[in-house]
N, C-alpha and C. Protein backbone atom coordinates (compact mmCIF):
# COMPACT_ATOMS: atom_id res chain seq x y z
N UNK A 1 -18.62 -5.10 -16.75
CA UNK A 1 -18.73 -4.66 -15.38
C UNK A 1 -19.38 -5.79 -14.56
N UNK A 2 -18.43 -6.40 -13.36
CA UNK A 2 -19.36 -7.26 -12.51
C UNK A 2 -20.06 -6.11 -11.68
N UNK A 3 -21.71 -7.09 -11.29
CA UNK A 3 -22.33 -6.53 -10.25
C UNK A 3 -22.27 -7.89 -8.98
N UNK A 4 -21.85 -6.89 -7.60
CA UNK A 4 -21.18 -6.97 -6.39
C UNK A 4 -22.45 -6.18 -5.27
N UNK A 5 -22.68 -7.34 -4.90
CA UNK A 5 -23.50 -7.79 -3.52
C UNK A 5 -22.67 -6.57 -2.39
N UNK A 6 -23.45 -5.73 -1.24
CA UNK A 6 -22.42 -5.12 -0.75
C UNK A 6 -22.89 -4.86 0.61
N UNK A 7 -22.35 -5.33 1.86
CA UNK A 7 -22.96 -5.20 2.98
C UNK A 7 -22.06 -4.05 3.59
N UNK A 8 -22.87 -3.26 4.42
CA UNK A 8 -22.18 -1.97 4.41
C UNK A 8 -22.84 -1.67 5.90
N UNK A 9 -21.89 -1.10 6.78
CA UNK A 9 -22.18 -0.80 8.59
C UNK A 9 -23.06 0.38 8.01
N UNK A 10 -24.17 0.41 9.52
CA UNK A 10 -24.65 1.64 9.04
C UNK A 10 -24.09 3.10 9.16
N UNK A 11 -23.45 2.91 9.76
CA UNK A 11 -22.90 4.18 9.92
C UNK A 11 -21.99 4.47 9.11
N UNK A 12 -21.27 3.58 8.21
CA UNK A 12 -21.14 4.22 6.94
C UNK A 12 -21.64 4.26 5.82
N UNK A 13 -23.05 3.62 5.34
CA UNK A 13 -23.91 4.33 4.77
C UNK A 13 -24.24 5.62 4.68
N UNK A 14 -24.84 5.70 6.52
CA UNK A 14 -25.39 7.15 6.00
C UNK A 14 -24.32 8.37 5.61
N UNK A 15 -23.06 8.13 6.25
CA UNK A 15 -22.15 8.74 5.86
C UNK A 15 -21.80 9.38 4.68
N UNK A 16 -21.91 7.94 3.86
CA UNK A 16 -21.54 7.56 2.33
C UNK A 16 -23.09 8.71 1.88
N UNK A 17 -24.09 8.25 1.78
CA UNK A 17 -25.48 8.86 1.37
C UNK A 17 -25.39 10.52 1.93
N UNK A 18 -24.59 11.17 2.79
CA UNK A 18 -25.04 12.43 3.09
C UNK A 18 -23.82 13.10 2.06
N UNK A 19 -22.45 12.38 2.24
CA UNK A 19 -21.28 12.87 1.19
C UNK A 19 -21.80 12.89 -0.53
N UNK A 20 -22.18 11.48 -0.80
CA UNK A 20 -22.60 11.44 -2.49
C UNK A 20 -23.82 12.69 -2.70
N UNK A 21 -25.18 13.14 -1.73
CA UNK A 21 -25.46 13.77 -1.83
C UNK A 21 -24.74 15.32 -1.99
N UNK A 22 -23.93 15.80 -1.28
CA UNK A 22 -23.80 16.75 -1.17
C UNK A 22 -22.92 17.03 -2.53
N UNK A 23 -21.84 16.06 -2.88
CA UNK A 23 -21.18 16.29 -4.05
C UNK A 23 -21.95 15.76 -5.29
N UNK A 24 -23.06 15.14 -5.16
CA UNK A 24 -23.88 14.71 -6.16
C UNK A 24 -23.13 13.81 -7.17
N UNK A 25 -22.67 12.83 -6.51
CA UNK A 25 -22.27 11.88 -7.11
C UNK A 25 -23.11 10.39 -7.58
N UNK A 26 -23.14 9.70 -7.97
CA UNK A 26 -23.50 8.23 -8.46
C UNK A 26 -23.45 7.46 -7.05
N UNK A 27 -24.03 6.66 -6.30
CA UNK A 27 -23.42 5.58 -5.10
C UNK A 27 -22.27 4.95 -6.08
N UNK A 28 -23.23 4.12 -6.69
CA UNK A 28 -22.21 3.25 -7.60
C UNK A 28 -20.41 4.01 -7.81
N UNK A 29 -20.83 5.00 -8.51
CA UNK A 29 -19.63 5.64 -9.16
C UNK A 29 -18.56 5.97 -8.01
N UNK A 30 -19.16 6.62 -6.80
CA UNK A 30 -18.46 6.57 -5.50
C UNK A 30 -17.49 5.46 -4.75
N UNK A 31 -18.40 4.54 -4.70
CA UNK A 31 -18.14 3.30 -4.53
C UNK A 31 -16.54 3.01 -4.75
N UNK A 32 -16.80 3.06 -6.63
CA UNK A 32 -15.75 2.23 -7.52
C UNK A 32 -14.50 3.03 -7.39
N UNK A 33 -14.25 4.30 -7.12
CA UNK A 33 -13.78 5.42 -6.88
C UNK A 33 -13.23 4.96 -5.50
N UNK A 34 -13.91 4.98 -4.63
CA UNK A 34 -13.27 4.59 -3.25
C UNK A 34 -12.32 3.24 -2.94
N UNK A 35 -12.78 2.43 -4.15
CA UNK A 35 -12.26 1.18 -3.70
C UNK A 35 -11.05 1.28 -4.95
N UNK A 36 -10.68 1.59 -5.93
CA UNK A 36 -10.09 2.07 -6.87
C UNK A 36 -8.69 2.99 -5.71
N UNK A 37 -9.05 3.83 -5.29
CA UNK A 37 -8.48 4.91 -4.51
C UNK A 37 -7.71 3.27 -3.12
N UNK A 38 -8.42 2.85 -2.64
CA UNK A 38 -8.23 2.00 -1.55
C UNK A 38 -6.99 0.60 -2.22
N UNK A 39 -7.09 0.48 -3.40
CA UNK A 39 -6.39 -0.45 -4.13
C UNK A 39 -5.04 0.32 -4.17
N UNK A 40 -4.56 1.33 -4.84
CA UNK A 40 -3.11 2.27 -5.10
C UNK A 40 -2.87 2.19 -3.42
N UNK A 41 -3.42 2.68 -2.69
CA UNK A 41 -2.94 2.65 -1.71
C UNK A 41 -2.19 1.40 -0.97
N UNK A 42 -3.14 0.66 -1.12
CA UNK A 42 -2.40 -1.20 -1.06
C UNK A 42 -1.18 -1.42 -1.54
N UNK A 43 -1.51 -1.26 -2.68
CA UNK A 43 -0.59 -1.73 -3.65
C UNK A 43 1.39 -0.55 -3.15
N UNK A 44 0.84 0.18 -3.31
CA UNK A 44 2.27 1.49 -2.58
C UNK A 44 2.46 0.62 -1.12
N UNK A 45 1.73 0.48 0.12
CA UNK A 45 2.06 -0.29 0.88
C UNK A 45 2.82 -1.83 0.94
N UNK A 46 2.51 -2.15 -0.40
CA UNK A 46 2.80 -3.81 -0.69
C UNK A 46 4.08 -3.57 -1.31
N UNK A 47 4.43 -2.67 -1.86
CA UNK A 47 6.12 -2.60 -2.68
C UNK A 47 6.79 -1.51 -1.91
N UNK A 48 6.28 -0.58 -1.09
CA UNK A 48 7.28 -0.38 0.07
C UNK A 48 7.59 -1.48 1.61
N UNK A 49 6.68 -2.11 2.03
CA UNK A 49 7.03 -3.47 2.62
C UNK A 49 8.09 -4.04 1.44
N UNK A 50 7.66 -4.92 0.38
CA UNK A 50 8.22 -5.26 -0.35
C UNK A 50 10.00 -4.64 -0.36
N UNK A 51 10.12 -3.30 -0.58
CA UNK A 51 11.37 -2.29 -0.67
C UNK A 51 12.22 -2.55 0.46
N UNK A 52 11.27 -2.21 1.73
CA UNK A 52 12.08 -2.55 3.15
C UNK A 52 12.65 -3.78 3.06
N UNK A 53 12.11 -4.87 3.01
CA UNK A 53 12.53 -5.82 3.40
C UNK A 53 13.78 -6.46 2.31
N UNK A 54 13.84 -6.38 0.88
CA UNK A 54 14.81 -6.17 0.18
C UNK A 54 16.34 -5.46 0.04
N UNK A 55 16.08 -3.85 0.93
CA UNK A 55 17.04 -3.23 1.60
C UNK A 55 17.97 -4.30 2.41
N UNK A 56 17.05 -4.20 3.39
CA UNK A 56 17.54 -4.83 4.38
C UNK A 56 18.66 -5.99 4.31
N UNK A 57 17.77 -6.75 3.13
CA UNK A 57 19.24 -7.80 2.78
C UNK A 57 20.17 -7.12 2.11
N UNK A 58 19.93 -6.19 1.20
CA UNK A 58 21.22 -5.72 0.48
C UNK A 58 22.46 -4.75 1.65
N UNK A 59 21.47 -4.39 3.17
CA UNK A 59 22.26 -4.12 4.03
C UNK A 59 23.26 -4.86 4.35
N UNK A 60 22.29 -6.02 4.90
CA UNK A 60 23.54 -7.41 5.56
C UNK A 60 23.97 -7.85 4.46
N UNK A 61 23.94 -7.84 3.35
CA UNK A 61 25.23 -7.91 2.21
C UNK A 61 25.99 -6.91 2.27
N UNK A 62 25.64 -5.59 1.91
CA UNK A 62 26.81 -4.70 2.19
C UNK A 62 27.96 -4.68 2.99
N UNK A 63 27.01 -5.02 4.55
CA UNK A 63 27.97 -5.33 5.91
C UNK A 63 29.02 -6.14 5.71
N UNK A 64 28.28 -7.63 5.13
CA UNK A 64 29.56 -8.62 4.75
C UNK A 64 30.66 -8.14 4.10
N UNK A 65 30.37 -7.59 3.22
CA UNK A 65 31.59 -7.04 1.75
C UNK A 65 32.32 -6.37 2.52
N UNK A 66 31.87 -5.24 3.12
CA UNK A 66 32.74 -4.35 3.99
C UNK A 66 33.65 -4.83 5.09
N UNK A 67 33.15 -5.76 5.80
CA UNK A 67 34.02 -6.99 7.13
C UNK A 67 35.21 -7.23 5.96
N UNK A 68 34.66 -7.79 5.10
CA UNK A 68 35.77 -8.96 3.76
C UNK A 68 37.03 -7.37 3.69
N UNK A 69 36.05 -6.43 3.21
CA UNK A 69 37.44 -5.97 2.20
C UNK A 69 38.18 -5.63 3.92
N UNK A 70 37.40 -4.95 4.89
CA UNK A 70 38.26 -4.60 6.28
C UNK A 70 39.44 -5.62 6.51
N UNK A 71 38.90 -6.83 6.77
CA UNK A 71 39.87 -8.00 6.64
C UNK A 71 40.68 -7.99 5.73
N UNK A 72 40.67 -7.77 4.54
CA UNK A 72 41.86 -7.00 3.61
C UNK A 72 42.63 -6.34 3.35
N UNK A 73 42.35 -5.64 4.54
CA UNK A 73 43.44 -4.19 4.55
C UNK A 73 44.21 -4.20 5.39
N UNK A 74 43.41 -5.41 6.83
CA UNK A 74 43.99 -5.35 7.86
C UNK A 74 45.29 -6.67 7.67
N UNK A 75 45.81 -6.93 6.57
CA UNK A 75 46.03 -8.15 6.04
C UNK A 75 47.52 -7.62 5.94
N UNK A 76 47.23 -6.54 5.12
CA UNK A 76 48.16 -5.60 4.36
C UNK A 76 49.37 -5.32 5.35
């Protein structure tokens, strides 16, 4: 386990300190939990960006193929 230096606004301290109280949690354990929780979330944001922008080309590929075969039929 690294230990991590942590500067924190006050107003979410006391925030943080009236919630861990009430559920009687660890700071620490809260903490790792929140930022744990804050990571999946990233990460789902980073491979749906990721997703969009991948679509997107397989769109303007699609488009092409479809012009090609149109031009193919209109050939006929």
């Amino acid at each position: 386990m690294k230990n991590l230096s942590l500067k924190m606004d006050d107003n979410i301290f006391t925030e943080t300190e009236k919630i861990i109280t009430r559920i009687k949690k660890n700071r620490n354990r809260y903490i790792n939990e929140a930022v744990e929780f804050y990571n999946l979330l990233q990460k789902r944001r980073i491979i749906s960006n990721q997703l969009q922008k991948e679509s997107r080309v397989v769109q303007e590929e699609s488009m092409k193929v479809l012009s090609e075969f149109e031009k193919l039929q209109d050939e006929d």
